[in-house]
N, C-alpha and C. Protein backbone atom coordinates (compact mmCIF):
# COMPACT_ATOMS: atom_id res chain seq x y z
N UNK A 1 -71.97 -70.79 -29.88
CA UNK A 1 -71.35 -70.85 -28.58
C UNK A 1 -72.35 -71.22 -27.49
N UNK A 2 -73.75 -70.87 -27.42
CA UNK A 2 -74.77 -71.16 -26.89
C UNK A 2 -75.70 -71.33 -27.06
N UNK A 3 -76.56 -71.95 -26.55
CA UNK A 3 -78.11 -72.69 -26.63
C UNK A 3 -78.80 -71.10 -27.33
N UNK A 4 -78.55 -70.11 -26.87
CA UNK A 4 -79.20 -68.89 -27.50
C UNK A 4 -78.87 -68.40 -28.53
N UNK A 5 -78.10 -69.08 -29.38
CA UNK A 5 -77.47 -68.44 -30.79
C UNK A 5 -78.86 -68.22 -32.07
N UNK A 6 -78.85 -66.95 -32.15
CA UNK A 6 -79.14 -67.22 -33.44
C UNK A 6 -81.00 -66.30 -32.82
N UNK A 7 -81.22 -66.42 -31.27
CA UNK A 7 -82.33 -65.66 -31.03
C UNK A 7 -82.06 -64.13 -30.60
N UNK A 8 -83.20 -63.17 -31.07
CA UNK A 8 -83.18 -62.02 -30.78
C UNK A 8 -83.38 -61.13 -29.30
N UNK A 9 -82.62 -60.54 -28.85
CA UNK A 9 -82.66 -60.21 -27.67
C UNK A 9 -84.42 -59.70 -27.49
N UNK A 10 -84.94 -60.53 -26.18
CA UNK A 10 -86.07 -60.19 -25.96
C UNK A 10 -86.33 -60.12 -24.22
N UNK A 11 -86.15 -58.99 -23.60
CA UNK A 11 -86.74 -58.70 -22.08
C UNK A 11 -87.25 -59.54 -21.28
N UNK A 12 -88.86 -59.63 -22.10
CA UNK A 12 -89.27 -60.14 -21.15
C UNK A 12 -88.76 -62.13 -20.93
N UNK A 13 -88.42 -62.41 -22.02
CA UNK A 13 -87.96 -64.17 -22.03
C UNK A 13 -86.44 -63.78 -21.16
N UNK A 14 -85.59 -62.82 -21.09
CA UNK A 14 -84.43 -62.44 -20.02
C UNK A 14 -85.07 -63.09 -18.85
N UNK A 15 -85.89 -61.82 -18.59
CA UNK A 15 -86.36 -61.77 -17.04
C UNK A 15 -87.21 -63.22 -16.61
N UNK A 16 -88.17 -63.76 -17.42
CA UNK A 16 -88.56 -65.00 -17.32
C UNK A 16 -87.65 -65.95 -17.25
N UNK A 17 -86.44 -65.75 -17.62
CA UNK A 17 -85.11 -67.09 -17.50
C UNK A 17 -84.99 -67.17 -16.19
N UNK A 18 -84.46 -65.91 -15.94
CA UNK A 18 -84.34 -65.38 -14.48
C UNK A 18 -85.10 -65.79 -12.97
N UNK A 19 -86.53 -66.00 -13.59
CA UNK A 19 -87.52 -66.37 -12.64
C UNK A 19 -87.37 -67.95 -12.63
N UNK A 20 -86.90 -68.28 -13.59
CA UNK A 20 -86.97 -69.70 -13.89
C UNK A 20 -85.91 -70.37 -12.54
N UNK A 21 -84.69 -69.72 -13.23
CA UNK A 21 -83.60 -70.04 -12.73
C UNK A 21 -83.68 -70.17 -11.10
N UNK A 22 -84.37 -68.84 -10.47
CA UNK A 22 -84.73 -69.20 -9.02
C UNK A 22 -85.38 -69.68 -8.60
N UNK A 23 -86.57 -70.64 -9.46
CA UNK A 23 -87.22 -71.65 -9.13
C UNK A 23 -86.62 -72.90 -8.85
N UNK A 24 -85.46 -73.48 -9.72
CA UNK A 24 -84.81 -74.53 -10.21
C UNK A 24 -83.85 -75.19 -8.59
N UNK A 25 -84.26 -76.15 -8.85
CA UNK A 25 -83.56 -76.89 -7.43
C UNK A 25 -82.28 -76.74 -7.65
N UNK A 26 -81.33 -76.22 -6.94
CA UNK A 26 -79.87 -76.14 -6.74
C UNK A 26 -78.98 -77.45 -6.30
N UNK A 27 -77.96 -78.32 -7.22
CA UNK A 27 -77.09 -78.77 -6.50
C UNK A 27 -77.01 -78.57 -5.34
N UNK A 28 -76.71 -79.76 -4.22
CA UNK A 28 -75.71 -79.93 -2.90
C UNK A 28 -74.31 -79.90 -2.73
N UNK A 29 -73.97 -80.69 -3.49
CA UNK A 29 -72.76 -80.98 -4.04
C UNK A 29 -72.11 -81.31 -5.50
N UNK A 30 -70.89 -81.68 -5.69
CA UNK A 30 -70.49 -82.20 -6.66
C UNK A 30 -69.76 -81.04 -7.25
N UNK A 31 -69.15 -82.21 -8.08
CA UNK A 31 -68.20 -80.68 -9.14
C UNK A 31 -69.17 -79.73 -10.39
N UNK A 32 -69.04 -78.80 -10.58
CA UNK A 32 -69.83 -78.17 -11.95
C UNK A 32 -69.50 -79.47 -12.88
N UNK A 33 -71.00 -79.32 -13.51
CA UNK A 33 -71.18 -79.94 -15.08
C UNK A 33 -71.87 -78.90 -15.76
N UNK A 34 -71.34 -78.95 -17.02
CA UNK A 34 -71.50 -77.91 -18.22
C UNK A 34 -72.68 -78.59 -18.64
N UNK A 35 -73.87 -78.30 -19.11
CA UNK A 35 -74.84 -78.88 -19.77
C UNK A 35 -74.75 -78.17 -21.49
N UNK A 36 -75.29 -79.40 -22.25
CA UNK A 36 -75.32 -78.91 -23.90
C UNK A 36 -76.60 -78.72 -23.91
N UNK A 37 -76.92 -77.82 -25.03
CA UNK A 37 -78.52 -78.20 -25.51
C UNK A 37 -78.21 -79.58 -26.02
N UNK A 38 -79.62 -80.17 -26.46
CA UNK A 38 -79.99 -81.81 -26.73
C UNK A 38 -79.90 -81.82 -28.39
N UNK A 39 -79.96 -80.59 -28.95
CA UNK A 39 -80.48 -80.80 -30.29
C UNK A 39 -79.26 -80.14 -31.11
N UNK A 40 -78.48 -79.11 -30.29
CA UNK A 40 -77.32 -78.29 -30.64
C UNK A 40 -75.93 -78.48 -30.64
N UNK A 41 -76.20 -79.32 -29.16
CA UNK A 41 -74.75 -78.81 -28.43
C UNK A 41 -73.94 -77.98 -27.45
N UNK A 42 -74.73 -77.29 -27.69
CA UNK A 42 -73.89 -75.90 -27.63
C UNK A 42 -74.35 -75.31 -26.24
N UNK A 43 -73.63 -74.53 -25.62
CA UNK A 43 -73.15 -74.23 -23.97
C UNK A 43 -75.02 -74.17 -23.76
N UNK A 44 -75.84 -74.68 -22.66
CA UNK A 44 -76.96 -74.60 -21.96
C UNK A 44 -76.80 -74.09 -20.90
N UNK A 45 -75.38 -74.30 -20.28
CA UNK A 45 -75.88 -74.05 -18.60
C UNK A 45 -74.46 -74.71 -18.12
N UNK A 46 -73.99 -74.37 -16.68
CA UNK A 46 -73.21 -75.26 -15.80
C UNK A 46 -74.01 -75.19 -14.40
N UNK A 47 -73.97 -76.01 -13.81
CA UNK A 47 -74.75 -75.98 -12.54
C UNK A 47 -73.36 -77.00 -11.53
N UNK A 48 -73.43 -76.72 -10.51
CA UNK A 48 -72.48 -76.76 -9.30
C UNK A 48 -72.85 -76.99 -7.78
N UNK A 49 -72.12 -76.96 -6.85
CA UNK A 49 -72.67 -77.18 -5.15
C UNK A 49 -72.88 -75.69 -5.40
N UNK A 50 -74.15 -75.31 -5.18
CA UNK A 50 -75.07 -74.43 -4.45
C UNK A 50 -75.53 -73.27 -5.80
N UNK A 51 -75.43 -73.49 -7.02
CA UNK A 51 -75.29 -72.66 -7.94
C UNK A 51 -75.49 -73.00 -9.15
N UNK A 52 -76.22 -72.21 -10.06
CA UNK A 52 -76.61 -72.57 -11.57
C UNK A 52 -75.97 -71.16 -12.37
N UNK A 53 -75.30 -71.46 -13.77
CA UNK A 53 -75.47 -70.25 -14.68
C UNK A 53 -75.38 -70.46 -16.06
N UNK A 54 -76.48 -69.78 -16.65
CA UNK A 54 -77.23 -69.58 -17.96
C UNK A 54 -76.87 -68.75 -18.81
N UNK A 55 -77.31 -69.26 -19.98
CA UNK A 55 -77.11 -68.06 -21.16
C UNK A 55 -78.52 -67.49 -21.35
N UNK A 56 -78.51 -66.43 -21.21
CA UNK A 56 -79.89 -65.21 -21.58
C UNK A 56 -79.93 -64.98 -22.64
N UNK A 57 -78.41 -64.67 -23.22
CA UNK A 57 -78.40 -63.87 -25.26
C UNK A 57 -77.48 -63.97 -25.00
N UNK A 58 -77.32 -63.94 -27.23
CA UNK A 58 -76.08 -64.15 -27.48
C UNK A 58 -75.78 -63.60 -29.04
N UNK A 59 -75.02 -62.65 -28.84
CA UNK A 59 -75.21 -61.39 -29.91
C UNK A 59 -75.02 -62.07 -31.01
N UNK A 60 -74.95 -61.47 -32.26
CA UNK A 60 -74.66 -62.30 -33.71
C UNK A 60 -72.87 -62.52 -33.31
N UNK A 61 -72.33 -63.19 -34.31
CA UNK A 61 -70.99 -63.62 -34.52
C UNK A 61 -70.81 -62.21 -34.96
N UNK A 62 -69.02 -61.85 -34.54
CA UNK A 62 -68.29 -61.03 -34.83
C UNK A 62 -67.61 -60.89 -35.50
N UNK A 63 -67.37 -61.73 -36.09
CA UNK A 63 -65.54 -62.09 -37.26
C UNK A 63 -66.20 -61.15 -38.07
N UNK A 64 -64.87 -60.83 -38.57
CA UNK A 64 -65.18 -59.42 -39.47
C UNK A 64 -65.73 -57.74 -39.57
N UNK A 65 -65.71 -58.14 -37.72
CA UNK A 65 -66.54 -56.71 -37.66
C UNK A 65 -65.63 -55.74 -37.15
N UNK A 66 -65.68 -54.82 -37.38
CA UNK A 66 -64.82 -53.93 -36.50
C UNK A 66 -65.06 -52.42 -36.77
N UNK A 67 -64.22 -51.30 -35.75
CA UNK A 67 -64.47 -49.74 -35.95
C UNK A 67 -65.75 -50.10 -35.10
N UNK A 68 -66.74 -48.48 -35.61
CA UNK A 68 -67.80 -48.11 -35.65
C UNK A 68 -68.95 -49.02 -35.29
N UNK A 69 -68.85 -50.13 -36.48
CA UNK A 69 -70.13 -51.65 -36.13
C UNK A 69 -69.61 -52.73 -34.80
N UNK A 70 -68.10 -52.82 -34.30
CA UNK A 70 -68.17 -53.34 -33.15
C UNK A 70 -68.84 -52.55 -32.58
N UNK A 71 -68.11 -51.42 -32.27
CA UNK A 71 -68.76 -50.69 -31.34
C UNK A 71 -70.09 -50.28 -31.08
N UNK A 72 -70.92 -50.32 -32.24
CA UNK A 72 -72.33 -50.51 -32.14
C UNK A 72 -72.57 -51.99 -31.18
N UNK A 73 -72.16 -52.99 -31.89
CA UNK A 73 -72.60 -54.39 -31.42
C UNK A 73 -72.48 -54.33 -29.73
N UNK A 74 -71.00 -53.86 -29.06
CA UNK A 74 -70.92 -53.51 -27.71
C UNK A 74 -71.99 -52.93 -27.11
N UNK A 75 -72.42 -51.95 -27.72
CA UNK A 75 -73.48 -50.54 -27.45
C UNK A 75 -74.64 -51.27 -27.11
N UNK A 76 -74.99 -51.98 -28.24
CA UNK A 76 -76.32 -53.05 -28.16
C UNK A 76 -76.05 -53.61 -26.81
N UNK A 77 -75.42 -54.43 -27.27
CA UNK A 77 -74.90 -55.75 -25.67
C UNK A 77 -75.72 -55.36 -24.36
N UNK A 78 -74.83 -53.85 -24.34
CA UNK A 78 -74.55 -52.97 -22.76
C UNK A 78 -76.18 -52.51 -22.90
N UNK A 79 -76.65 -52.31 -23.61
CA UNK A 79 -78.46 -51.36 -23.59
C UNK A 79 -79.23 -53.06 -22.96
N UNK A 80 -78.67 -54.05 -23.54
CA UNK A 80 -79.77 -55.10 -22.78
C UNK A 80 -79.61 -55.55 -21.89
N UNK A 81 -78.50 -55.16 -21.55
CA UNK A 81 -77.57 -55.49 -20.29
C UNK A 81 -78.38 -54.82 -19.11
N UNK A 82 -78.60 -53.05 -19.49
CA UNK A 82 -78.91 -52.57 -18.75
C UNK A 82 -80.50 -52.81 -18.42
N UNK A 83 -81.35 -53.05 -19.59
CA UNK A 83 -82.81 -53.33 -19.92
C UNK A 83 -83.04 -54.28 -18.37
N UNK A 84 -82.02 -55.29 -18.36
CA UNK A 84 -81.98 -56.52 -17.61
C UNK A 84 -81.91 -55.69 -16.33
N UNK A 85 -80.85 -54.93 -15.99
CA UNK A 85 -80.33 -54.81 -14.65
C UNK A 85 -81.33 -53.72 -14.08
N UNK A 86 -81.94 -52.67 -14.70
CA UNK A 86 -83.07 -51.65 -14.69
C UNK A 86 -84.11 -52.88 -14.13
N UNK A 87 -84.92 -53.57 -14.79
CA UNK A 87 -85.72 -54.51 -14.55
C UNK A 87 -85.71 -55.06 -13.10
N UNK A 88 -84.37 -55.83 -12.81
CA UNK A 88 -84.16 -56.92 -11.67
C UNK A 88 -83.85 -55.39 -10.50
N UNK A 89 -83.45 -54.10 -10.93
CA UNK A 89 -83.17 -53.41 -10.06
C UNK A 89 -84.64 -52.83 -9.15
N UNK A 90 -85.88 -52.64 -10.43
CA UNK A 90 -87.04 -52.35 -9.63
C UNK A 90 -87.45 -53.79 -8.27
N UNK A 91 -87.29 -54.96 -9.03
CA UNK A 91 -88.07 -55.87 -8.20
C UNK A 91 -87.00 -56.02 -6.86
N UNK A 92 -85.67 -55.81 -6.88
CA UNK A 92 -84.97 -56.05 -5.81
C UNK A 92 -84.04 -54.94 -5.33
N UNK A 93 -83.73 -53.60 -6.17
CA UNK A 93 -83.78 -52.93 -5.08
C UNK A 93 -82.05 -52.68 -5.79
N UNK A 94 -81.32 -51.61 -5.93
CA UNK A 94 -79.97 -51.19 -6.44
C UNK A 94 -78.94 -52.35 -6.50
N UNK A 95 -78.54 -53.30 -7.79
CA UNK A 95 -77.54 -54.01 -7.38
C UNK A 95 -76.08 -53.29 -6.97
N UNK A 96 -75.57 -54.13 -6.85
CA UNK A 96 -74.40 -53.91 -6.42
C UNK A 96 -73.05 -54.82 -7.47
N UNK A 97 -72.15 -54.22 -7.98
CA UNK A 97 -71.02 -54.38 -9.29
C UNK A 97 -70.00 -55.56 -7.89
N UNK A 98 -69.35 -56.24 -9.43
CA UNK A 98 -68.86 -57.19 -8.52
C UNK A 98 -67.71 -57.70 -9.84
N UNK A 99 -66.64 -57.10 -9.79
CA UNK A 99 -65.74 -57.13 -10.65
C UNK A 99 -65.12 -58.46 -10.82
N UNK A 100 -64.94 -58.65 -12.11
CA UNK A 100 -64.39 -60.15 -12.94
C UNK A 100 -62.95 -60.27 -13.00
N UNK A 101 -62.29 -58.62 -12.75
CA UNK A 101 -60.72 -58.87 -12.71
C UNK A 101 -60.01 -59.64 -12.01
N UNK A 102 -60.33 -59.89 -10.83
CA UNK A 102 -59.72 -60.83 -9.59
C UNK A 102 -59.50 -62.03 -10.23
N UNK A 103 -60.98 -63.03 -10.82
CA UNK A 103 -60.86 -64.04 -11.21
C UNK A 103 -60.30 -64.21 -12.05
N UNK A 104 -59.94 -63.50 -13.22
CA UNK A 104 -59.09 -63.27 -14.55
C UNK A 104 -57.87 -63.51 -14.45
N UNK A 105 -57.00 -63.10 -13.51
CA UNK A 105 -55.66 -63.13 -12.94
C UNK A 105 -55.61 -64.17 -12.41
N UNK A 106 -56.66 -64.53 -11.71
CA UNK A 106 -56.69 -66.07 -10.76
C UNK A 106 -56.03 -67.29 -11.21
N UNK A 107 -56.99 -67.09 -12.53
CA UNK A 107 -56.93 -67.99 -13.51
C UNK A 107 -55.82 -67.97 -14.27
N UNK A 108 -55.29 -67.09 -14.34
CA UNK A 108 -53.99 -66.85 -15.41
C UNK A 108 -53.00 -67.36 -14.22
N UNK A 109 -53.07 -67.25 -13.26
CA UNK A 109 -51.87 -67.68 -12.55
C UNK A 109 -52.19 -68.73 -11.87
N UNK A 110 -53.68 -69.57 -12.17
CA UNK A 110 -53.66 -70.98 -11.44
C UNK A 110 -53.95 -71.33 -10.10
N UNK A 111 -54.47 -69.88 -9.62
CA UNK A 111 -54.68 -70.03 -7.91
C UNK A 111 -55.99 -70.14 -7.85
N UNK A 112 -56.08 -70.61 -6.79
CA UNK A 112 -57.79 -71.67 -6.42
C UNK A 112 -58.17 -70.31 -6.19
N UNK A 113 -59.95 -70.64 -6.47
CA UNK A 113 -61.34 -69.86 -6.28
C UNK A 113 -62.39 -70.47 -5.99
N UNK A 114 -63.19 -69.68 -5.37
CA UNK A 114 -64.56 -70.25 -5.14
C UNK A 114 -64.96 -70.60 -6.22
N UNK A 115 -65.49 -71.98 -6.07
CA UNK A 115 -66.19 -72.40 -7.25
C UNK A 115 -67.18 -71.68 -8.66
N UNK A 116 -67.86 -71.02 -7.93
CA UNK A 116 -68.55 -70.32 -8.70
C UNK A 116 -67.66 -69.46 -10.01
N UNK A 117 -66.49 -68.95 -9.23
CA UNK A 117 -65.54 -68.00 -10.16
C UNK A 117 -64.93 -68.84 -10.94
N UNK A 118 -64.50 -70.31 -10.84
CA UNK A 118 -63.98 -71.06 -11.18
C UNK A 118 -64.94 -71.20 -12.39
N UNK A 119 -66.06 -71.62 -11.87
CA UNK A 119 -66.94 -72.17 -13.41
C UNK A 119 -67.40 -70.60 -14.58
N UNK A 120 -67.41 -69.25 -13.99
CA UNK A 120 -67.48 -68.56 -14.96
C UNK A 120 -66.00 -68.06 -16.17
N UNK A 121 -65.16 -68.64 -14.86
CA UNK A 121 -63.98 -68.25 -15.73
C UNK A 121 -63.65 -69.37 -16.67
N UNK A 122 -64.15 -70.75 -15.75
CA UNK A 122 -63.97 -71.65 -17.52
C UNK A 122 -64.44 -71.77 -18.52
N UNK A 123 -65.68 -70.88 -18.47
CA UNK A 123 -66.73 -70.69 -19.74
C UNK A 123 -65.84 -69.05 -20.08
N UNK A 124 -65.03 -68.45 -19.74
CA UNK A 124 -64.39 -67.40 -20.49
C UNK A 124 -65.71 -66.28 -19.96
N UNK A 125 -66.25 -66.10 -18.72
CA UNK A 125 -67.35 -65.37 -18.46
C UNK A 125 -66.92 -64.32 -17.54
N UNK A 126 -65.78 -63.17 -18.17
CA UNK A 126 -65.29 -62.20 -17.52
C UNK A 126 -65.76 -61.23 -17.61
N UNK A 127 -67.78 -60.59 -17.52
CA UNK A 127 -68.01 -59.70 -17.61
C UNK A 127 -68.52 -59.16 -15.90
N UNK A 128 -68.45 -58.06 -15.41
CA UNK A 128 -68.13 -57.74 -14.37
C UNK A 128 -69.85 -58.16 -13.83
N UNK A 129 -69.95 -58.66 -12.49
CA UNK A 129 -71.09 -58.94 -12.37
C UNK A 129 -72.11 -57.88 -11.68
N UNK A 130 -73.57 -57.79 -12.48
CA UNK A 130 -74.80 -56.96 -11.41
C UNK A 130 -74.97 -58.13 -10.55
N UNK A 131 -75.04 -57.37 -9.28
CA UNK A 131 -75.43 -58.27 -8.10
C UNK A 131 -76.58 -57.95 -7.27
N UNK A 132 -77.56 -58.74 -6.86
CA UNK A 132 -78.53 -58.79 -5.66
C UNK A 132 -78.59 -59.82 -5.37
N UNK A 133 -78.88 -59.52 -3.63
CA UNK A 133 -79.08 -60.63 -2.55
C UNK A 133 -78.79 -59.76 -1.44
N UNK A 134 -79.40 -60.93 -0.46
CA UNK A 134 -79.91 -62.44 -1.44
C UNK A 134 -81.37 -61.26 -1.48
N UNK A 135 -82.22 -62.13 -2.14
CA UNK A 135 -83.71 -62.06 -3.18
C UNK A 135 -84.22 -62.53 -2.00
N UNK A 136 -85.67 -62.60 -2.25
CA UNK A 136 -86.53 -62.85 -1.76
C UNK A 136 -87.06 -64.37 -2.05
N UNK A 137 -86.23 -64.77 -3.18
CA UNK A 137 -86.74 -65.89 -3.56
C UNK A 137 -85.74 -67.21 -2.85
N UNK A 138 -86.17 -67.79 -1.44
CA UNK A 138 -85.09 -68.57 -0.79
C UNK A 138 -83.92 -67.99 -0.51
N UNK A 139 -83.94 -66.82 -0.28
CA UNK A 139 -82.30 -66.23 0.09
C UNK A 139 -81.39 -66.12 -1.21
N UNK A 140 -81.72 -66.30 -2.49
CA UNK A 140 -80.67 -66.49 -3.08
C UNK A 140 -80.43 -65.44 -3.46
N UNK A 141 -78.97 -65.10 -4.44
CA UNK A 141 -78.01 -64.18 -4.60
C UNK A 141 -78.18 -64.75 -6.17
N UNK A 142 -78.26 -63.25 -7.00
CA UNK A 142 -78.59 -63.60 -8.53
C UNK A 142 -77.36 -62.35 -9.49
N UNK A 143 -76.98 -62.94 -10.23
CA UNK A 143 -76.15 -62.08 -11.00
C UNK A 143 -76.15 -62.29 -12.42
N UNK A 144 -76.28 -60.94 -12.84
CA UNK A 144 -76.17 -60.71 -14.71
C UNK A 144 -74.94 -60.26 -15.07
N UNK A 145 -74.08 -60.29 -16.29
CA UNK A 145 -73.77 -59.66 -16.82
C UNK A 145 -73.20 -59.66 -18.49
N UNK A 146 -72.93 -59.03 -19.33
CA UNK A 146 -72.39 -59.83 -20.74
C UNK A 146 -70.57 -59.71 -20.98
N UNK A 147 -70.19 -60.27 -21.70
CA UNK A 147 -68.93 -60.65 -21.44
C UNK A 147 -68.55 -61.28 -23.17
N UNK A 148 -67.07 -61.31 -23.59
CA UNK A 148 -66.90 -61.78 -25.25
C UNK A 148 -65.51 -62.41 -24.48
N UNK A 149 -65.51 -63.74 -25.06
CA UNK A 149 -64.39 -64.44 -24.75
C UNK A 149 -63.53 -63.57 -25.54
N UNK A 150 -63.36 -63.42 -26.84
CA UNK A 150 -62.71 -62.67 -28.20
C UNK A 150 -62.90 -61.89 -28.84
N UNK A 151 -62.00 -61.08 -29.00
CA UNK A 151 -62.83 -60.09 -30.08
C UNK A 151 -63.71 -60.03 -31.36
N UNK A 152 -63.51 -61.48 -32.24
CA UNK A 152 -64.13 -61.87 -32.69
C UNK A 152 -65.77 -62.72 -32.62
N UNK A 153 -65.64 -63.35 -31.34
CA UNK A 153 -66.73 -64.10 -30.75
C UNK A 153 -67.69 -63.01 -30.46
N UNK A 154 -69.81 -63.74 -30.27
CA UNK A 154 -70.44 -62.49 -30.23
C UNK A 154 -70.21 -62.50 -28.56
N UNK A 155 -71.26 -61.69 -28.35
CA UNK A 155 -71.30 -61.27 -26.61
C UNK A 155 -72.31 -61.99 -26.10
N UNK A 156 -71.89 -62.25 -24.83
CA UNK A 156 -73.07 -63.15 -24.39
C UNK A 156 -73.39 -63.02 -23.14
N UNK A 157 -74.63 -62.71 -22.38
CA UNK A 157 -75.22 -62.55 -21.12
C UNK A 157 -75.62 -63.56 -20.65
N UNK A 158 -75.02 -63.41 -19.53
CA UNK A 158 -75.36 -64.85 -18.58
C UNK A 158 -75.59 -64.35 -17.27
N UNK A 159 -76.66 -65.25 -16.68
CA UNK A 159 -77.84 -65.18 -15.49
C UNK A 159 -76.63 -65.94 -14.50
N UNK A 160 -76.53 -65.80 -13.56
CA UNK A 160 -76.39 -66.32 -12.18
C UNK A 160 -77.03 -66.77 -10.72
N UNK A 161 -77.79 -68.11 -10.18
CA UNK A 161 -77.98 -68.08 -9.56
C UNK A 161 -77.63 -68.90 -8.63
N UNK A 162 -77.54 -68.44 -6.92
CA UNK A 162 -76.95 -69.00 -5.97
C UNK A 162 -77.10 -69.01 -4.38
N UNK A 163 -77.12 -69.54 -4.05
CA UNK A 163 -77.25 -70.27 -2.87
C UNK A 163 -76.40 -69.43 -1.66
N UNK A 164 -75.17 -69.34 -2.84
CA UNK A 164 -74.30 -68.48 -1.49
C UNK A 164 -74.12 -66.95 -2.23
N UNK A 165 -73.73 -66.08 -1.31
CA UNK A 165 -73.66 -64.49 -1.34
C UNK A 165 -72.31 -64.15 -2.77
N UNK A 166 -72.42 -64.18 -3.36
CA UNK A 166 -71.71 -63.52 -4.54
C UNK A 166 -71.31 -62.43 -3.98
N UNK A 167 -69.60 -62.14 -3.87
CA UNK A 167 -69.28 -60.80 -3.57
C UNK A 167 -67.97 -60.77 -4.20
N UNK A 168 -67.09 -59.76 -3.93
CA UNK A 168 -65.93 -59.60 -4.74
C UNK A 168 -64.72 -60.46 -4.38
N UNK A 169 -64.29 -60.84 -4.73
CA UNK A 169 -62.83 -61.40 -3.95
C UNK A 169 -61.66 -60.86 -4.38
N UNK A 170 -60.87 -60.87 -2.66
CA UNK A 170 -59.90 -60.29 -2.42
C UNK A 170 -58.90 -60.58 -3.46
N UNK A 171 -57.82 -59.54 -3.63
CA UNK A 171 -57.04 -59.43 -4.57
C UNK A 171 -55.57 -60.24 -3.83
């Protein structure tokens, strides 16, 4: 499903994505484009007017799992999840939760969104977002979180970064 398939969750290459990502020149405009890896295929990135988002990890495949070992696999997910949000929380300070339900419904019923919600919901990226901002790095506004299109599919954490203030939208 992503450029990260198949690597082991590792911190510090998280948090280094992360740094990356707010280095990386941001779109002006234009519509999101999905980027492939070159050698794979498989999901790299979408980048947009004022905004980039990445895959960090991406748990093993799920088919076949269930009970006890999903629920481990979840357990995992949420511990690197937190590894991540512990981390970005020392350098910037308590995020702030920024719920995926709004856009979920959005989408199910076809009503326009800010772009940004638009491009996580077409990658199936309904995990509720950690938020800070903006950073120190150019003002921007950065968000983690992991998310499973299916119950079968693995889980996958994806980086957010942006230009404009990530916050919740109205219901």
């Amino acid at each position: 499903m992503t450029a990260k398939a198949g690597q082991a969750f590792d911190i510090g290459r998280a948090v280094s994505d992360i740094e990356s990502l707010l280095a990386v020149e941001l779109p002006t405009d234009g519509d999101p484009v999905s980027e492939g890896d070159p050698a794979t295929g498989e999901w790299a990135g979408t980048r947009g007017a004022g905004f980039q988002i990445i895959p960090l990890w991406e748990s093993d495949d799920l088919v076949g799992v269930y009970g006890a070992d999903w629920n481990e696999a979840e357990d995992a997910a949420m511990a690197n999840l937190a590894l991540v949000t512990g981390e970005l929380d020392r350098r910037w300070g308590p995020h702030r939760r920024v719920s995926m339900h709004v856009p979920m419904f959005r989408k199910q019923a076809g009503t326009p969104m800010p772009v940004l919600f638009q491009s996580l919901s077409d990658m199936d990226c309904y995990g509720d977002l950690a938020v800070w901002g903006p950073t120190t790095a150019d003002g921007r506004w950065v968000a983690v979180s992991v998310n499973q299109c299916d119950g079968d599919a693995p889980m996958i954490m994806t980086a957010v970064a942006s230009r404009f203030a990530i916050t919740e939208l109205p219901e």
